[in-house]
C-alpha atoms as a PDB file:
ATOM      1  CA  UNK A   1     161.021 132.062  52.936  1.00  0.00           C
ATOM      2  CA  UNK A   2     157.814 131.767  51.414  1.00  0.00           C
ATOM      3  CA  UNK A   3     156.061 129.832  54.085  1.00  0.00           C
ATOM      4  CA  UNK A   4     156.613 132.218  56.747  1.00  0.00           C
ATOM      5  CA  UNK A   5     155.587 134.896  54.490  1.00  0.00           C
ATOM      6  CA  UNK A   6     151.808 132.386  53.559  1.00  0.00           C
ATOM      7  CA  UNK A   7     151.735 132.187  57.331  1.00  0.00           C
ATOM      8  CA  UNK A   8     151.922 135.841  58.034  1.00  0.00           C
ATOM      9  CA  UNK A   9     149.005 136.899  55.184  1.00  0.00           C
ATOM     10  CA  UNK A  10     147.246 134.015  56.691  1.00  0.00           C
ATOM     11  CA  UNK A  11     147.555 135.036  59.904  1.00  0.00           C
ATOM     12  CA  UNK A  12     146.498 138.690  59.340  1.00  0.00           C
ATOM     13  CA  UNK A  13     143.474 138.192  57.131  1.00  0.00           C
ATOM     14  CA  UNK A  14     142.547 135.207  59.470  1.00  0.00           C
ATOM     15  CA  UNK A  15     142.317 137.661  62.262  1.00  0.00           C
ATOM     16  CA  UNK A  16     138.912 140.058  61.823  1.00  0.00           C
ATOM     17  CA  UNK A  17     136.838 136.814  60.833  1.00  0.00           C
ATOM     18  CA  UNK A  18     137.919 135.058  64.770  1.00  0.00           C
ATOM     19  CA  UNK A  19     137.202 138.192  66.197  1.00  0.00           C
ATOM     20  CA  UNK A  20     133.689 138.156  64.814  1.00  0.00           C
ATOM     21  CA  UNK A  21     133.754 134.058  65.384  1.00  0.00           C
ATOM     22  CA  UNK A  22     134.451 135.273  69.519  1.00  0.00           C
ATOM     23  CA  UNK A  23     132.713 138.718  69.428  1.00  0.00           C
ATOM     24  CA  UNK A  24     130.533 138.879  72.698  1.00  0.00           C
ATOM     25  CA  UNK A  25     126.808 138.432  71.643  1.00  0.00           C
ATOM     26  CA  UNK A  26     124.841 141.746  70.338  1.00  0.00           C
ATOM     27  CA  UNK A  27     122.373 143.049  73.221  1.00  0.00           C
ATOM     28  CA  UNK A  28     119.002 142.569  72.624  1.00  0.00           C
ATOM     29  CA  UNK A  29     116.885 145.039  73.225  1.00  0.00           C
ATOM     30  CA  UNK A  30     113.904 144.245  75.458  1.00  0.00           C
ATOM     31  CA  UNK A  31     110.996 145.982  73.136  1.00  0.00           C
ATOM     32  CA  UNK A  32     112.345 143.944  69.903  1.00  0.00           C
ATOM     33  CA  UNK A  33     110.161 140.522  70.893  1.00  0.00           C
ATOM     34  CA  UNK A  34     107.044 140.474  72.941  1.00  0.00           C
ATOM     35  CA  UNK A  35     104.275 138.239  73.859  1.00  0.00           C
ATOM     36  CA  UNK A  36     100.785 138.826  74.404  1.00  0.00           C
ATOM     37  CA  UNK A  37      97.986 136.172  75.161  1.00  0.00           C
ATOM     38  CA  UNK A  38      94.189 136.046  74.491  1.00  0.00           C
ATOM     39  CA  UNK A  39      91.791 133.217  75.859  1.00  0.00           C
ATOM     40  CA  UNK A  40      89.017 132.155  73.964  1.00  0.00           C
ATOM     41  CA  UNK A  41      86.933 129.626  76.054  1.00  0.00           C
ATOM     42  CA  UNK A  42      89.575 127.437  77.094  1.00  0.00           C
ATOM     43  CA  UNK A  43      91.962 128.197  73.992  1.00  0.00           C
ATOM     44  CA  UNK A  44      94.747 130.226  74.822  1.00  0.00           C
ATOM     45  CA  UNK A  45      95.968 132.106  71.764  1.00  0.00           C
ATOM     46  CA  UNK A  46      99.663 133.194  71.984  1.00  0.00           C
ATOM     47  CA  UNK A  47     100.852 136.546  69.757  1.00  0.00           C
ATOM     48  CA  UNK A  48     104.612 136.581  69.384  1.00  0.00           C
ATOM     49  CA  UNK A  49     105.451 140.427  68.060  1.00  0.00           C
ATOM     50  CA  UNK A  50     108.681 140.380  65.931  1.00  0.00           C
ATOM     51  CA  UNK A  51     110.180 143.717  65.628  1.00  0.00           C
ATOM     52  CA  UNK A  52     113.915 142.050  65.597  1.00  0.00           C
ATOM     53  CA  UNK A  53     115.813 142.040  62.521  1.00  0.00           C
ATOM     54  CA  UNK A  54     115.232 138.513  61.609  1.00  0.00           C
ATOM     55  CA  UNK A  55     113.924 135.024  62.511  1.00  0.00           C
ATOM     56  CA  UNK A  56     113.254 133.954  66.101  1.00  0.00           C
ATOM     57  CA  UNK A  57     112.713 130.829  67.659  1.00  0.00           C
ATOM     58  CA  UNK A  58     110.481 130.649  70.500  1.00  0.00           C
ATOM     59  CA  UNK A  59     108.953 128.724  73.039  1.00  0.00           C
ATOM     60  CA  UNK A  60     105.913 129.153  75.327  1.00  0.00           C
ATOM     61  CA  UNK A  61     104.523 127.500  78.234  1.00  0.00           C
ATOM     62  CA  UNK A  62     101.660 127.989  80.092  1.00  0.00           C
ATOM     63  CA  UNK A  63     102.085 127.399  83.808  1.00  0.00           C
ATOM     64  CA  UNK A  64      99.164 126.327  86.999  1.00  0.00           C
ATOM     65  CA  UNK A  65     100.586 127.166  90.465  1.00  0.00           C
ATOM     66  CA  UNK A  66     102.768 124.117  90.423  1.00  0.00           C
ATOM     67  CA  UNK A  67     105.372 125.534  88.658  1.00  0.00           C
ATOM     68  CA  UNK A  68     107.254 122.111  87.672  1.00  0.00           C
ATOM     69  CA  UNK A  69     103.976 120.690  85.380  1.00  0.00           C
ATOM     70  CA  UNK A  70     103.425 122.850  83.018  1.00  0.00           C
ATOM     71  CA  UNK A  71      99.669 122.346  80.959  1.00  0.00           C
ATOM     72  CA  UNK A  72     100.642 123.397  77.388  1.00  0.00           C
ATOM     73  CA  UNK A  73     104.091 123.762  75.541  1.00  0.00           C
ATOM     74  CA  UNK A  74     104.708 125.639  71.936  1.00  0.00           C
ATOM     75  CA  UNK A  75     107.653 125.725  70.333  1.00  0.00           C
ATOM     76  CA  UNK A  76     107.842 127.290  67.192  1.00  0.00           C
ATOM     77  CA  UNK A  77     109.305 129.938  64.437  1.00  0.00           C
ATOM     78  CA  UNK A  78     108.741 133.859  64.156  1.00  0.00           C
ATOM     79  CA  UNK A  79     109.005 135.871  61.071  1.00  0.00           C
ATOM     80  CA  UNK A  80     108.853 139.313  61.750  1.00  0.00           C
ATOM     81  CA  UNK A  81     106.042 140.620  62.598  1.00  0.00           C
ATOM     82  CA  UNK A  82     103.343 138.979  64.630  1.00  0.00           C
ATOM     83  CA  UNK A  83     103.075 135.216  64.611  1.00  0.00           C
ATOM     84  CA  UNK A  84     100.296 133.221  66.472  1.00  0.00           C
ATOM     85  CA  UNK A  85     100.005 130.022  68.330  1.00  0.00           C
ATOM     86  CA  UNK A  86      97.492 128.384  70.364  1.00  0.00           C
ATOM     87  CA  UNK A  87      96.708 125.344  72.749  1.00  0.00           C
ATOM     88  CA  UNK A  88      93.953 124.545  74.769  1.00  0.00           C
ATOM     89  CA  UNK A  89      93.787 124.497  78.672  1.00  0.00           C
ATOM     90  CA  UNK A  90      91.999 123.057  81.815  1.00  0.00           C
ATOM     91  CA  UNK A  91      90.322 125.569  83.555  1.00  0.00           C
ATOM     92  CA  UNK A  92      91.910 127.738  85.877  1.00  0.00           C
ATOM     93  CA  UNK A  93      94.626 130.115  86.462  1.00  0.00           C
ATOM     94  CA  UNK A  94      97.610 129.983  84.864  1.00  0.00           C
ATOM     95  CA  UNK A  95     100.722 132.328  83.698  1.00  0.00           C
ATOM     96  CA  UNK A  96     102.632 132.057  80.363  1.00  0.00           C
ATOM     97  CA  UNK A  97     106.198 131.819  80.458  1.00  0.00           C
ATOM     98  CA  UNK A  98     108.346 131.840  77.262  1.00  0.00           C
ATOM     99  CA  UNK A  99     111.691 132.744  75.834  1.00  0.00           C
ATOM    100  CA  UNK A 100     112.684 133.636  71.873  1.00  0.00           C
ATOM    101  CA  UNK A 101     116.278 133.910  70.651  1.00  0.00           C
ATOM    102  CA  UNK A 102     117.778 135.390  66.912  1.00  0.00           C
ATOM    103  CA  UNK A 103     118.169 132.259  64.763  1.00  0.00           C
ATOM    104  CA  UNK A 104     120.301 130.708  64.096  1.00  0.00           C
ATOM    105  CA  UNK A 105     122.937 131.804  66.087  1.00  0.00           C
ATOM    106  CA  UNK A 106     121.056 132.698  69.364  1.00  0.00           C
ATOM    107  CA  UNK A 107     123.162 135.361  69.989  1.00  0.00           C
ATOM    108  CA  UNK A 108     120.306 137.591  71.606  1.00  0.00           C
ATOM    109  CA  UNK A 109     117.078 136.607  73.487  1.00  0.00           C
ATOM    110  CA  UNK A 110     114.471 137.891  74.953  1.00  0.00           C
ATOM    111  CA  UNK A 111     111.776 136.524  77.605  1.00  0.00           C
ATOM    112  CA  UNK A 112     110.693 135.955  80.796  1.00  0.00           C
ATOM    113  CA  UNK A 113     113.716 134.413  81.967  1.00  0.00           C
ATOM    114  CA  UNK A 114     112.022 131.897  84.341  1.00  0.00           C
ATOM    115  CA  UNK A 115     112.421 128.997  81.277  1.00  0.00           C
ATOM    116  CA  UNK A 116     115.409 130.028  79.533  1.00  0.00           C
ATOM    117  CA  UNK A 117     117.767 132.330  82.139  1.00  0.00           C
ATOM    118  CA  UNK A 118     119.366 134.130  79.097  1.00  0.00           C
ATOM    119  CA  UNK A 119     115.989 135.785  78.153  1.00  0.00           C
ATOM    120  CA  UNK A 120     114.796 138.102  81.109  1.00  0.00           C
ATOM    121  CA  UNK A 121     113.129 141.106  79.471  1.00  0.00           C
ATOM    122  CA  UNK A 122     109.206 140.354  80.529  1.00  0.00           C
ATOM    123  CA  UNK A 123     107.169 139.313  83.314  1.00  0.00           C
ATOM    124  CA  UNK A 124     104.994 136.046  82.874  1.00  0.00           C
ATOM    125  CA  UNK A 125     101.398 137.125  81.802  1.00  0.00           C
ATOM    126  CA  UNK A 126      98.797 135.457  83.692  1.00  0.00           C
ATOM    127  CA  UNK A 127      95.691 134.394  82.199  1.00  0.00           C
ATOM    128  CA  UNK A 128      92.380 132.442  83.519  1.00  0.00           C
ATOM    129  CA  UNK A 129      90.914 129.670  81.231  1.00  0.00           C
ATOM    130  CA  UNK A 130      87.622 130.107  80.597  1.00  0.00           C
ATOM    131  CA  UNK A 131      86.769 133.654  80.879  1.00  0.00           C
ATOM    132  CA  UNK A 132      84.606 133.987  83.597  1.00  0.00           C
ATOM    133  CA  UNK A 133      81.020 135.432  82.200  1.00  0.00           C
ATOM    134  CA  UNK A 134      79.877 138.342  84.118  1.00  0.00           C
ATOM    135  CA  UNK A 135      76.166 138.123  84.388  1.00  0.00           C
ATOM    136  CA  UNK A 136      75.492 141.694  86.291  1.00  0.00           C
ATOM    137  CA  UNK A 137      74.008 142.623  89.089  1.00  0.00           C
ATOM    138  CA  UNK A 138      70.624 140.174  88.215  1.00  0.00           C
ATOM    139  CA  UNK A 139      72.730 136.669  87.910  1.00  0.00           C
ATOM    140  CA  UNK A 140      70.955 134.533  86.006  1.00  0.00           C
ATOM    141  CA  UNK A 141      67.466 134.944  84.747  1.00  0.00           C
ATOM    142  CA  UNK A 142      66.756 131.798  83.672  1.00  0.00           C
ATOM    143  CA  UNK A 143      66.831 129.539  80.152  1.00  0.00           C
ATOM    144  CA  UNK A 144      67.752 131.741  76.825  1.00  0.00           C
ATOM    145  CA  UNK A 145      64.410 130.017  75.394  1.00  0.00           C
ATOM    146  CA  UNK A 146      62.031 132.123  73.775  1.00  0.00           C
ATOM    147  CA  UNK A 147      59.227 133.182  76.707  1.00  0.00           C
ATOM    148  CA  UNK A 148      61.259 132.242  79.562  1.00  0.00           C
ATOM    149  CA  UNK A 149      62.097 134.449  81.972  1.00  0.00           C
ATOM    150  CA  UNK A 150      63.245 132.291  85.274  1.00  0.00           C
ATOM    151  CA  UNK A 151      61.281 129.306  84.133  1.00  0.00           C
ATOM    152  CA  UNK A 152      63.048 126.058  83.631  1.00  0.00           C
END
């Protein structure tokens, strides 16, 4: 009589914790993890903002127009807040693609969706390596050297 009685207490305490252990994942929402990118010659610096509750592991890639060779790959962690990363690149056009999910459990993620297909809540960002300099309406004027003006 006692075991089926053990088995019945066991049973209904057991219960709530498996239906947290098989609870559907918590939505994300789309604003709690972004990216932003900044390119400094041919760096490409990589701003992960954490507004999430916790820790998120992430993973960035910057892309050229063949889409299966990618030129630079982060992986990393992101307290909250804003974390940074950075790699260099070739020159020329390229877009970053990049995913971040809660960790440990991965339960919610947020991206671009185009790496990882459980994280679509951002478009890649594209971004040209270097900056191109914009030298006005005149071009170029000649050396920087002191008394030059068009003079080599």
């Amino acid at each position: 009589m006692i075991k089926p009685v053990r088995a019945a207490v066991t049973a209904v305490l057991a219960a709530p914790l498996l239906a947290i252990a098989f609870a559907m994942p918590a939505n994300a929402a789309a604003g709690d993890v972004n990216l932003t990118a900044d390119v400094q010659g041919n760096d490409v610096w990589v701003t992960i903002s954490n507004d999430s509750a916790g820790i998120v592991g992430c993973e960035w890639r910057a892309w050229d127009d063949d889409i299966e060779q990618f030129q630079a790959s982060v992986r990393y962690f992101a307290l909250p807040g804003e974390s940074w990363t950075s790699a260099p690149l070739p020159d020329g056009d390229y877009k970053i693609s990049w995913w971040c999910a809660d960790f440990p459990n991965a339960d919610e993620w947020w991206g671009t969706g185009d790496i990882e297909m459980q994280a679509d809540t951002a478009d890649p960002t594209p971004v040209t390596a270097p900056i191109p300099v914009d030298t006005g309406i005149f071009g170029s004027l000649g050396s920087s050297e002191t008394g030059s003006l068009g003079s080599s």
